[in-house]
Protein backbone atom coordinates (compact mmCIF):
# COMPACT_ATOMS: atom_id res chain seq x y z
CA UNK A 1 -11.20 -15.24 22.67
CA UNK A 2 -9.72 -18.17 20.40
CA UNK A 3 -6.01 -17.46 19.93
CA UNK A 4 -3.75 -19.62 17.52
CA UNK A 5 -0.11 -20.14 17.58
CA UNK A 6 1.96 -18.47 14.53
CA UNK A 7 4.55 -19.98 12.94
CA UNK A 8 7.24 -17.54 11.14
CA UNK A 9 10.99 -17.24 10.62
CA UNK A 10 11.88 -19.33 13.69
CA UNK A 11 9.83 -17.08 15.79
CA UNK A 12 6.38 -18.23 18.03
CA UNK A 13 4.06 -15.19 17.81
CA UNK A 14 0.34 -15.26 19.64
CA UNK A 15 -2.06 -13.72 17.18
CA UNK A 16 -5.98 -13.42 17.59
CA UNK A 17 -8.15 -16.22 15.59
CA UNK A 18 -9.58 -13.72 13.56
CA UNK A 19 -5.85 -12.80 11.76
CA UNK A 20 -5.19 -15.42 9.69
CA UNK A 21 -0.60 -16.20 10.02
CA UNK A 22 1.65 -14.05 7.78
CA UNK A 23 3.47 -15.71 4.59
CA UNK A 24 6.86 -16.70 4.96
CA UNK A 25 8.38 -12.99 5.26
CA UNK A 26 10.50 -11.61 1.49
CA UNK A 27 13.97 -9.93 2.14
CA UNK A 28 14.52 -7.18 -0.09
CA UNK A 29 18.22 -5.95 0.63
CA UNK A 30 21.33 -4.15 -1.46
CA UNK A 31 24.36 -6.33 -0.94
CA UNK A 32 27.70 -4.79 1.36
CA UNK A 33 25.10 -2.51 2.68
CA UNK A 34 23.00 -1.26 5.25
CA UNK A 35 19.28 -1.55 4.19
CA UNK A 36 16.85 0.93 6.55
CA UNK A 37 14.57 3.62 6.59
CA UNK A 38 11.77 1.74 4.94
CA UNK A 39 7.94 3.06 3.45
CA UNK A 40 5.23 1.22 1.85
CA UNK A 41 2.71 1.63 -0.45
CA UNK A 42 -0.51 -0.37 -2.55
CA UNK A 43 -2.91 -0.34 -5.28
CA UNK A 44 -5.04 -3.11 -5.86
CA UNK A 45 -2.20 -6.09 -5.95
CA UNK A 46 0.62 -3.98 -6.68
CA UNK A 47 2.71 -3.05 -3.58
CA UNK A 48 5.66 -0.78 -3.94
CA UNK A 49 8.82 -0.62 -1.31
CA UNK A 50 11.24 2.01 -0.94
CA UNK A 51 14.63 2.54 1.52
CA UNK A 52 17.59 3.71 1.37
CA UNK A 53 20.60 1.68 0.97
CA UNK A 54 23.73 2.75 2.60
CA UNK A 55 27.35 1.99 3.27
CA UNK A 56 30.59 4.51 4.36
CA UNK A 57 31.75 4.37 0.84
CA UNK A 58 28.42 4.75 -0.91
CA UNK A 59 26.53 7.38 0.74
CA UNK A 60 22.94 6.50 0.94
CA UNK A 61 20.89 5.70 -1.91
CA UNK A 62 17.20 5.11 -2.53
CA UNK A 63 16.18 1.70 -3.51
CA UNK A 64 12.30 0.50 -5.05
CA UNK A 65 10.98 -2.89 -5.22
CA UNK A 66 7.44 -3.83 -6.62
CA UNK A 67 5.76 -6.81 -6.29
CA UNK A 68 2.41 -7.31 -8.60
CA UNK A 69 1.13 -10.17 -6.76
CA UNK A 70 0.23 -8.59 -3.03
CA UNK A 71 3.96 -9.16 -1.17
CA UNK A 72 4.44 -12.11 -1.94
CA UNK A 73 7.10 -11.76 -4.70
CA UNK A 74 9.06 -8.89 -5.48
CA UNK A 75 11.00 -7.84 -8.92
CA UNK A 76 14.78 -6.55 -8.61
CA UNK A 77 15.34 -3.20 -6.54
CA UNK A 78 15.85 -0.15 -9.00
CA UNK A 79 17.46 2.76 -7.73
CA UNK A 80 15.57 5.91 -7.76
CA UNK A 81 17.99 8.96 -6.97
CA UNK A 82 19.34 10.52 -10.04
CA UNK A 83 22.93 11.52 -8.18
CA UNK A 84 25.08 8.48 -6.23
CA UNK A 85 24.92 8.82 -2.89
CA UNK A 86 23.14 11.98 -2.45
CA UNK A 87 19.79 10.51 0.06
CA UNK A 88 19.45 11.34 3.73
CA UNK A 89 17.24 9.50 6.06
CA UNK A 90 16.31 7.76 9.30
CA UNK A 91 13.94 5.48 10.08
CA UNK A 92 11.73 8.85 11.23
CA UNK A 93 12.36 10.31 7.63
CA UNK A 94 12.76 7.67 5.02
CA UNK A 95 11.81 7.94 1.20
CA UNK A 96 8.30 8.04 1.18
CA UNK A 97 6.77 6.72 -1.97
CA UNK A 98 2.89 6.69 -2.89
CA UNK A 99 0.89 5.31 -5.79
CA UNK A 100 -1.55 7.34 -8.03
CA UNK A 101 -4.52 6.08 -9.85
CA UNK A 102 -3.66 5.42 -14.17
CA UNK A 103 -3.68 8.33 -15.51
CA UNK A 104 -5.63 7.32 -18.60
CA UNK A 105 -3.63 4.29 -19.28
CA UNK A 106 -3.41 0.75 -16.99
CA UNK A 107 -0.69 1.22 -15.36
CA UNK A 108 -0.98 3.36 -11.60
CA UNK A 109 2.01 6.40 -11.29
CA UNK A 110 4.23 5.91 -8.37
CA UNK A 111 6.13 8.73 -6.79
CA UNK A 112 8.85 8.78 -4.98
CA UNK A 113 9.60 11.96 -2.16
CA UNK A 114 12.96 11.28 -0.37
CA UNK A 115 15.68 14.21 1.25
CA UNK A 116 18.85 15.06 -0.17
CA UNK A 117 21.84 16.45 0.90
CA UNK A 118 23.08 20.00 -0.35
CA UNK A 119 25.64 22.13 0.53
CA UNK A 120 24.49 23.91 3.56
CA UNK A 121 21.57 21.68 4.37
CA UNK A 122 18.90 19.27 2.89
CA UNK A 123 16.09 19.55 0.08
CA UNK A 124 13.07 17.04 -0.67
CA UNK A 125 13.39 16.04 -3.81
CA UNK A 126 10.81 13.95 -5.86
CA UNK A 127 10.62 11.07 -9.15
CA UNK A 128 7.76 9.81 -10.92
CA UNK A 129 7.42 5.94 -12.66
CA UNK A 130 4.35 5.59 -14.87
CA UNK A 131 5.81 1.65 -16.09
CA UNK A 132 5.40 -0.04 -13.11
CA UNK A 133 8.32 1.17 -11.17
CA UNK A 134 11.23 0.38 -13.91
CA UNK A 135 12.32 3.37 -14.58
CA UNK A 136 12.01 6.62 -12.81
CA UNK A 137 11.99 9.99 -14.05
CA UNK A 138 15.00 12.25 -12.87
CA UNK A 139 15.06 13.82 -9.89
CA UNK A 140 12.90 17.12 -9.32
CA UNK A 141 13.87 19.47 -6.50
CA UNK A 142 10.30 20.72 -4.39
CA UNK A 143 10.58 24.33 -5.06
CA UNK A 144 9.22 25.11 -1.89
CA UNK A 145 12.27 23.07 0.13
CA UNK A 146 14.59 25.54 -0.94
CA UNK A 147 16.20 27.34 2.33
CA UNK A 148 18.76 27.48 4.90
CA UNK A 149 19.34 24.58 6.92
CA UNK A 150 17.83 20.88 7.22
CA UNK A 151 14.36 19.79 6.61
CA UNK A 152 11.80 16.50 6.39
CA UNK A 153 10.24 14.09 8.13
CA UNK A 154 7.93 14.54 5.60
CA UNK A 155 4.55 12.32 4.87
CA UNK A 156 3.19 12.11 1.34
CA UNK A 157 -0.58 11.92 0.67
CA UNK A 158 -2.24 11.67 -3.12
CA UNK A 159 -5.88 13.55 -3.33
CA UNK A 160 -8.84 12.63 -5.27
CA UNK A 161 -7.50 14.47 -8.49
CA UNK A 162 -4.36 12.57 -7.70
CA UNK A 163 -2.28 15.79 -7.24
CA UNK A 164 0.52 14.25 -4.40
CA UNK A 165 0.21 16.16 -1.19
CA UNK A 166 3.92 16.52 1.35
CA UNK A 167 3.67 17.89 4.98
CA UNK A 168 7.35 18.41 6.37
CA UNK A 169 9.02 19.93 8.51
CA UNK A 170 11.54 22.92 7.99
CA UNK A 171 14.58 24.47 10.36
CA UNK A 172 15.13 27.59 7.62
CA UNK A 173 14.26 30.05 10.18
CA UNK A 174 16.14 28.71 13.08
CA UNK A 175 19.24 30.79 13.91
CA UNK A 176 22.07 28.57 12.42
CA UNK A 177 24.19 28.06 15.83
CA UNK A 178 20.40 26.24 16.66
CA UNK A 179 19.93 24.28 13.81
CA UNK A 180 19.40 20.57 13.90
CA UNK A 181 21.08 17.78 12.33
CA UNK A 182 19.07 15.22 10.30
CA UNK A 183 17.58 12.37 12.55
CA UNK A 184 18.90 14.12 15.83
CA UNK A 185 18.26 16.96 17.93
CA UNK A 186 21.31 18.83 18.62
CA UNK A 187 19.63 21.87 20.59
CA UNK A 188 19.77 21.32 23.68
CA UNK A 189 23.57 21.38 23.42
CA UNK A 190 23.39 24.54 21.21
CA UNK A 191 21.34 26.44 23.96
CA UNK A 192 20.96 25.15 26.61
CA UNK A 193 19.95 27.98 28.85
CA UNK A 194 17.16 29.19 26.27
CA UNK A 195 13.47 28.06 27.13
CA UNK A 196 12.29 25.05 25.09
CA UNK A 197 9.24 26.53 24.35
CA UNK A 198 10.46 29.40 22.66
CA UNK A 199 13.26 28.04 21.02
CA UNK A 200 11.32 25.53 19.02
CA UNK A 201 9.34 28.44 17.90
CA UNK A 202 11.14 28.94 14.65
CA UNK A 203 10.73 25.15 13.65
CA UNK A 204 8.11 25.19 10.97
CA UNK A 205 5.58 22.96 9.58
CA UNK A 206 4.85 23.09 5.70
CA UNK A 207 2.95 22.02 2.84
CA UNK A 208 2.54 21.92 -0.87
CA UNK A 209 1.47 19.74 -3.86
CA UNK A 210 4.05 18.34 -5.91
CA UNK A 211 4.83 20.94 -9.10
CA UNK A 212 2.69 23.30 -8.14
CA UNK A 213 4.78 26.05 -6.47
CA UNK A 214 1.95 28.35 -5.61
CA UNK A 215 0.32 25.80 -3.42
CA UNK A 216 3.61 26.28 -0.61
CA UNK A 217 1.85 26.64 3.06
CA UNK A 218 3.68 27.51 6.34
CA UNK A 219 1.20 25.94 8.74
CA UNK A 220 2.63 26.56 12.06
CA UNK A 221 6.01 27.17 14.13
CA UNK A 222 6.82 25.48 17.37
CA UNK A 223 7.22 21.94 15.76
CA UNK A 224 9.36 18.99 17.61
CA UNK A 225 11.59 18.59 15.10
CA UNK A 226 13.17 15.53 14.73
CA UNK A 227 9.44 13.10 15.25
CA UNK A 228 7.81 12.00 11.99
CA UNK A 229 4.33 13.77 10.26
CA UNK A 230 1.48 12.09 9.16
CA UNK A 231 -0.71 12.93 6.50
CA UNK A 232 -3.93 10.88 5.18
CA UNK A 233 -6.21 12.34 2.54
CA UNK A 234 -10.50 11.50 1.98
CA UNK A 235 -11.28 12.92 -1.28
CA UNK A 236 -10.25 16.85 -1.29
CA UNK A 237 -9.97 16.88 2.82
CA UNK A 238 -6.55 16.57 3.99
CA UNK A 239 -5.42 15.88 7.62
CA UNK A 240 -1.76 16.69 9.26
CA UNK A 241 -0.84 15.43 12.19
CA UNK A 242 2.96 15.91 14.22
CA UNK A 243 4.51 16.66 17.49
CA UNK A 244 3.81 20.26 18.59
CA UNK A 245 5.97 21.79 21.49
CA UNK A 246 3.26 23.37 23.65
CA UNK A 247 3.57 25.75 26.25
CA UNK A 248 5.84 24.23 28.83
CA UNK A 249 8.00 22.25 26.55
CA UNK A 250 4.81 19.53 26.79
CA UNK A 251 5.87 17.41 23.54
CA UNK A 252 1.86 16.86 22.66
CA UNK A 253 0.15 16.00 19.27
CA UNK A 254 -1.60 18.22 17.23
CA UNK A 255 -3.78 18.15 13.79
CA UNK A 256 -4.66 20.67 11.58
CA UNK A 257 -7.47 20.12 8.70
CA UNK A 258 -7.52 21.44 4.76
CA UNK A 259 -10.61 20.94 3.30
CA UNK A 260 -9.82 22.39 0.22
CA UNK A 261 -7.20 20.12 -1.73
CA UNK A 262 -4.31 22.07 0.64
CA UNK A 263 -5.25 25.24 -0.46
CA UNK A 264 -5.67 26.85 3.66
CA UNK A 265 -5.38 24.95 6.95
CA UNK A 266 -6.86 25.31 10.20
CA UNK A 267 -5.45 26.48 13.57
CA UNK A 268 -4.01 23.28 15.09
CA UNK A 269 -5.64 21.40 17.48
CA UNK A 270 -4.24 19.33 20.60
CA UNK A 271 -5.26 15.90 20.39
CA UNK A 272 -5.00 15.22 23.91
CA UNK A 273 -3.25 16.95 26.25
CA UNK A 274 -1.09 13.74 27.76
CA UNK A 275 1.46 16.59 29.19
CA UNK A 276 4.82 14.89 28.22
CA UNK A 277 7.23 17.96 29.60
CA UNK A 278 10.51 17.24 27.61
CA UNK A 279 13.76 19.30 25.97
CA UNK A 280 14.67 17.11 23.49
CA UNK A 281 13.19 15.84 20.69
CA UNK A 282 11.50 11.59 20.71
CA UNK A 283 12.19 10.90 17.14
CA UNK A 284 8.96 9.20 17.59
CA UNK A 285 6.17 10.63 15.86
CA UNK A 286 2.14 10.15 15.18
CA UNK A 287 0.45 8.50 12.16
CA UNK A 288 -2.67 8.68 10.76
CA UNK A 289 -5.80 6.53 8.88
CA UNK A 290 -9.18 7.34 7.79
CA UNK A 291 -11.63 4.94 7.65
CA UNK A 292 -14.71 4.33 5.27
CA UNK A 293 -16.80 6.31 7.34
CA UNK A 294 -14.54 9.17 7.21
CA UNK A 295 -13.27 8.79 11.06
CA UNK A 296 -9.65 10.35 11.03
CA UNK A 297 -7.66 8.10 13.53
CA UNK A 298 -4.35 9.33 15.14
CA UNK A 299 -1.89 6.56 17.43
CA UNK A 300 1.10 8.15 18.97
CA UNK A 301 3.36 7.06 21.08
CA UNK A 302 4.35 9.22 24.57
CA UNK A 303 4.97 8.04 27.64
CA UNK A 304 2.10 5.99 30.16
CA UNK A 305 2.14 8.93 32.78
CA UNK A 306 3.19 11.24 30.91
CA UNK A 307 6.51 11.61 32.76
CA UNK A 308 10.13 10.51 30.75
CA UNK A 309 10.03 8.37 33.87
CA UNK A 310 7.84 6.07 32.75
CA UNK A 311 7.97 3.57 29.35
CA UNK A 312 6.44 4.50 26.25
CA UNK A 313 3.34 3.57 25.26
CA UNK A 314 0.32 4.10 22.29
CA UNK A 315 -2.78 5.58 22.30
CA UNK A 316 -5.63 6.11 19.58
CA UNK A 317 -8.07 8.55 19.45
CA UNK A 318 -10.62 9.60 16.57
CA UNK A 319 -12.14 12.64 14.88
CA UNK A 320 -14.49 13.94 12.18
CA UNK A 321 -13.93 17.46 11.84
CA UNK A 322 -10.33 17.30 12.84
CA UNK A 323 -11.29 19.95 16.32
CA UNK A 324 -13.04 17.81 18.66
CA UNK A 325 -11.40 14.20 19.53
CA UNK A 326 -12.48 10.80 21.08
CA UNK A 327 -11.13 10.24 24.87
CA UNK A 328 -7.80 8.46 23.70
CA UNK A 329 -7.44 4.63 24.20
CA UNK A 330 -4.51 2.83 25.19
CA UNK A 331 -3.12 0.30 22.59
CA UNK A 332 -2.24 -3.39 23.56
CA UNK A 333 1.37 -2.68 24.36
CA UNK A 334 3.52 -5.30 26.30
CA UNK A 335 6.76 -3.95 27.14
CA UNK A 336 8.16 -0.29 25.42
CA UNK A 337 6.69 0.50 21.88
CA UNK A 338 7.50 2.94 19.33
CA UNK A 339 7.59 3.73 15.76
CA UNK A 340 3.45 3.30 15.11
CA UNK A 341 2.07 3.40 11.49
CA UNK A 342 -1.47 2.83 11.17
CA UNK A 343 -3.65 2.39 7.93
CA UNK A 344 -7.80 2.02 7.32
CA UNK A 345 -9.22 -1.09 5.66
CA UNK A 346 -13.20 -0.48 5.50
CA UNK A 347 -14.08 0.53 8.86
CA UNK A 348 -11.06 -1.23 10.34
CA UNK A 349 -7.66 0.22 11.91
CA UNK A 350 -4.53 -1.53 11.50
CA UNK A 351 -1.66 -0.45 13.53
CA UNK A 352 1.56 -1.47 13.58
CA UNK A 353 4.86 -1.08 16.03
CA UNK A 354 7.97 -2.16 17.29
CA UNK A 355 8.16 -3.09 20.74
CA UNK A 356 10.35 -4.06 23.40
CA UNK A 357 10.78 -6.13 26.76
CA UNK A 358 13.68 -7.46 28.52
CA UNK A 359 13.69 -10.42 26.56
CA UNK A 360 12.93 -9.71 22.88
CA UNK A 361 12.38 -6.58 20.75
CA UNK A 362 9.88 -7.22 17.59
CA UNK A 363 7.07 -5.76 15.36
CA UNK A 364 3.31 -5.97 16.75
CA UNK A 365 0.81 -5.64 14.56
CA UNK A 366 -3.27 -4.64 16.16
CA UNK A 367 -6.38 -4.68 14.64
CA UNK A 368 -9.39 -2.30 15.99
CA UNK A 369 -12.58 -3.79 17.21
CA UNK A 370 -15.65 -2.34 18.28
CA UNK A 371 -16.60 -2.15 21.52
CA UNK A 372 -19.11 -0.91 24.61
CA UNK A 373 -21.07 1.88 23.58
CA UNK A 374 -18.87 1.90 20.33
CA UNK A 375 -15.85 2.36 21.54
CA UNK A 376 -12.45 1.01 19.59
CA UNK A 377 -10.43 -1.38 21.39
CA UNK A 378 -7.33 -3.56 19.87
CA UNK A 379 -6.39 -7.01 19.61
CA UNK A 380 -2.43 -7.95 18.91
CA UNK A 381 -0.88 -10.36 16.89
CA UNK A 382 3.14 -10.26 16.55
CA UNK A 383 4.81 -11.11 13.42
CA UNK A 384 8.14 -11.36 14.69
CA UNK A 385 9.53 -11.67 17.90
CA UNK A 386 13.13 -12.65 19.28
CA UNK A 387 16.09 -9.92 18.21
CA UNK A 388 15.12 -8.70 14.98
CA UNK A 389 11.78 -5.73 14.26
CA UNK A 390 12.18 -2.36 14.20
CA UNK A 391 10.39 0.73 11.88
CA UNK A 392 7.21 -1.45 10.53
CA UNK A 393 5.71 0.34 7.54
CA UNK A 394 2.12 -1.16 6.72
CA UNK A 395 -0.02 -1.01 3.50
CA UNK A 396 -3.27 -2.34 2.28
CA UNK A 397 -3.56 -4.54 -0.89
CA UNK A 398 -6.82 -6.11 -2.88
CA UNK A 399 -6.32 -9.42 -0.54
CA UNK A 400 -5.24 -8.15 2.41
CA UNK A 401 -2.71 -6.11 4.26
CA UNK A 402 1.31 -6.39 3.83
CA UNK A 403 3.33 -5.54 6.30
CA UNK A 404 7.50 -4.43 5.84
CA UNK A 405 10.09 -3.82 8.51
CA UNK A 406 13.58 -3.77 9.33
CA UNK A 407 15.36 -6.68 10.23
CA UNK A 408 19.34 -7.69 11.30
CA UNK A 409 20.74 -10.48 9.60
CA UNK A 410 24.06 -11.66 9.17
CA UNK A 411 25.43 -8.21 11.01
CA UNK A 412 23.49 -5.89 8.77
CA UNK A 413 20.23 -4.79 8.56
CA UNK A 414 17.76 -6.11 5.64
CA UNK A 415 14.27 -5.27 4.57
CA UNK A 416 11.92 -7.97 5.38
CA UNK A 417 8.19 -8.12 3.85
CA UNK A 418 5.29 -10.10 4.64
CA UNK A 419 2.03 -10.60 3.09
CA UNK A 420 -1.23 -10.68 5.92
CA UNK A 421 -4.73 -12.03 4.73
CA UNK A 422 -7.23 -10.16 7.06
């Protein structure tokens, strides 16, 4: 295979001929403060970025930039949180923002689904933009985030009627003295004589669509906690996909299916049993695509013998019915990776991730291919390389693909965004 040398922000990446170089990379960043905990999403040419924005005397606040012209420009960050300060997040949980179809008019509705802190735990709150992203309505509590203790780690999905569809997950029912904190897993500290398996029971996994209270689902217990959903959404199917403590404290992925706009779920469904035994929780969760031909792909990370022993690694499988699953592939990982987000252009997977070796640490980005007998296989390309990549977020645009991560610079962390042509 032809491979050409790539050119961007100081750093040599190796990228396959067919991936034509990313643009000179945008920064989008809040001044005096820490800028992480990054999502991404598209319409035609418009491409919308959220984060939080954060600093000791601040709190953390959420932050939206649009650009109209595919990533490579961007207008001024507006802030979307109604109250100061009041965000929570990690790069596992960060605002998650989406973009709806015009409602009638030219311009698409973005929303905006981000956690909060409240006295005694979180919430998932919500805002709405139907200008473009200038202003935002105020902040709107989900009804069905109302409980006892922390929640998140949610994924955001809109539906062919454009109704906005959340998976998260939700400590409520965990006895208090277990409860996690946001972005860590303080269990094993809390108990650590009670089996894994059955303390994890009590973590839940729910659903809803945005203001519509009715539509509140508890799809399962027994739900790694701290590792990120994924939710992706053909028509009026939706499919969920997260870190499910199995028997055995094996940290494995499932999925569970709604073919009815969220309205039931089915049982869940291992992926693939890889058998990662573990009492903890990765912070390192699945993500999911469907392509044209309505394939649902899942990457996750876990480790490459399924032991904590041994580095992490990616693998892919496929499924159309959300039950039965390809035999999973192994992603073109050089070094540790974690932190995969994948997204569908035609028949296509694009997957991105940041990876390390004992040299560098930066954000890969693979495109799927098909192979023998039809099989997927990956090619790599890395858009940046040397000390800075972590948390890639990845959307599809009209012209291509743009791809957003987390960089250091200057001794604080900035949002950096690139525009691909595929």
């Amino acid at each position: 295979m032809r491979r050409a040398v790539v050119m961007l922000a100081g750093a040599i990446a190796i990228a396959p001929s067919a991936a034509v170089p990313p643009a000179e990379p945008v920064t989008l960043a809040i001044p005096e403060r820490a800028n992480q905990a990054l999502s991404i999403a598209a319409h035609d040419r418009m491409v919308a970025v959220t984060w939080l924005a954060s600093s000791a005397s601040t709190g953390s606040d959420v932050y939206l930039a649009i650009s109209q012209d595919g990533g490579t420009s961007f207008g001024a960050p507006v802030r979307v949180n109604s109250t100061r300060g009041d965000a929570a997040g990690s790069g596992e949980m960060p605002p998650r923002v989406v973009i709806a179809p015009p409602r009638g008019g030219a311009t698409p509705v973005l929303t905006v689904v981000w956690a909060a802190k409240r006295e005694g735990g979180t919430r998932l709150l919500w805002a709405e933009s139907a200008d473009g992203g200038r202003r935002f309505t105020d902040a709107r509590v989900l009804e069905a985030s109302v409980g006892a203790g922390n929640r998140g780690w949610h994924a955001v999905a809109v539906d062919r009627a454009g109704r906005v569809q959340v998976l998260w997950l939700d400590h409520r029912d965990v006895p208090p003295t277990h409860r996690h904190a946001p972005g860590h897993d303080t269990a094993r500290t809390a108990a650590p004589t009670a089996d894994p398996t059955a303390r994890a029971a009590p973590s839940k996994l729910h659903a809803a669509t945005l203001g519509d209270s009715a539509s509140a689902r508890v799809i399962t217990g027994s739900v790694c906690y701290c590792c990120k959903t994924a939710l992706a959404v053909d028509g009026s199917t939706a499919y969920g996909a997260w870190r499910h403590v199995f028997p055995g404290s094996q940290r494995d992925i499932a999925m569970t299916v709604s073919r009815d706009g969220g309205g039931t779920f089915s049982t869940p469904t291992r992926v693939h049993a890889d058998g990662w035994q573990y009492d903890g929780c990765p912070d390192d969760g699945p993500t999911l695509a469907i392509t044209s031909d309505r394939h649902a792909h899942v990457v996750w990370p876990s480790p490459r013998d399924g032991t904590s022993a041994s580095p992490m690694a990616l693998f892919h499988a496929s499924t159309r019915d959300g039950a039965t699953f390809t035999s999973r592939t192994t992603l073109p990982v050089r070094g540790v990776a974690h932190h995969p987000i994948a997204v569908a252009r035609g028949n296509a997977v694009l997957v991105a991730w940041d990876e390390s070796t004992p040299t560098a640490k930066g954000i890969v980005i693979a495109r799927s291919r098909v192979g023998l007998f039809g099989r997927l296989s990956f090619a790599r390309g890395v858009v940046e390389g040397g000390e800075g990549g972590s948390y890639p977020a990845l959307a599809v645009t009209a012209g291509g693909a743009t791809v957003a991560w987390v960089a250091r610079e200057g001794g604080r962390t900035v949002i950096r965004v690139a525009k691909l042509d595929i």
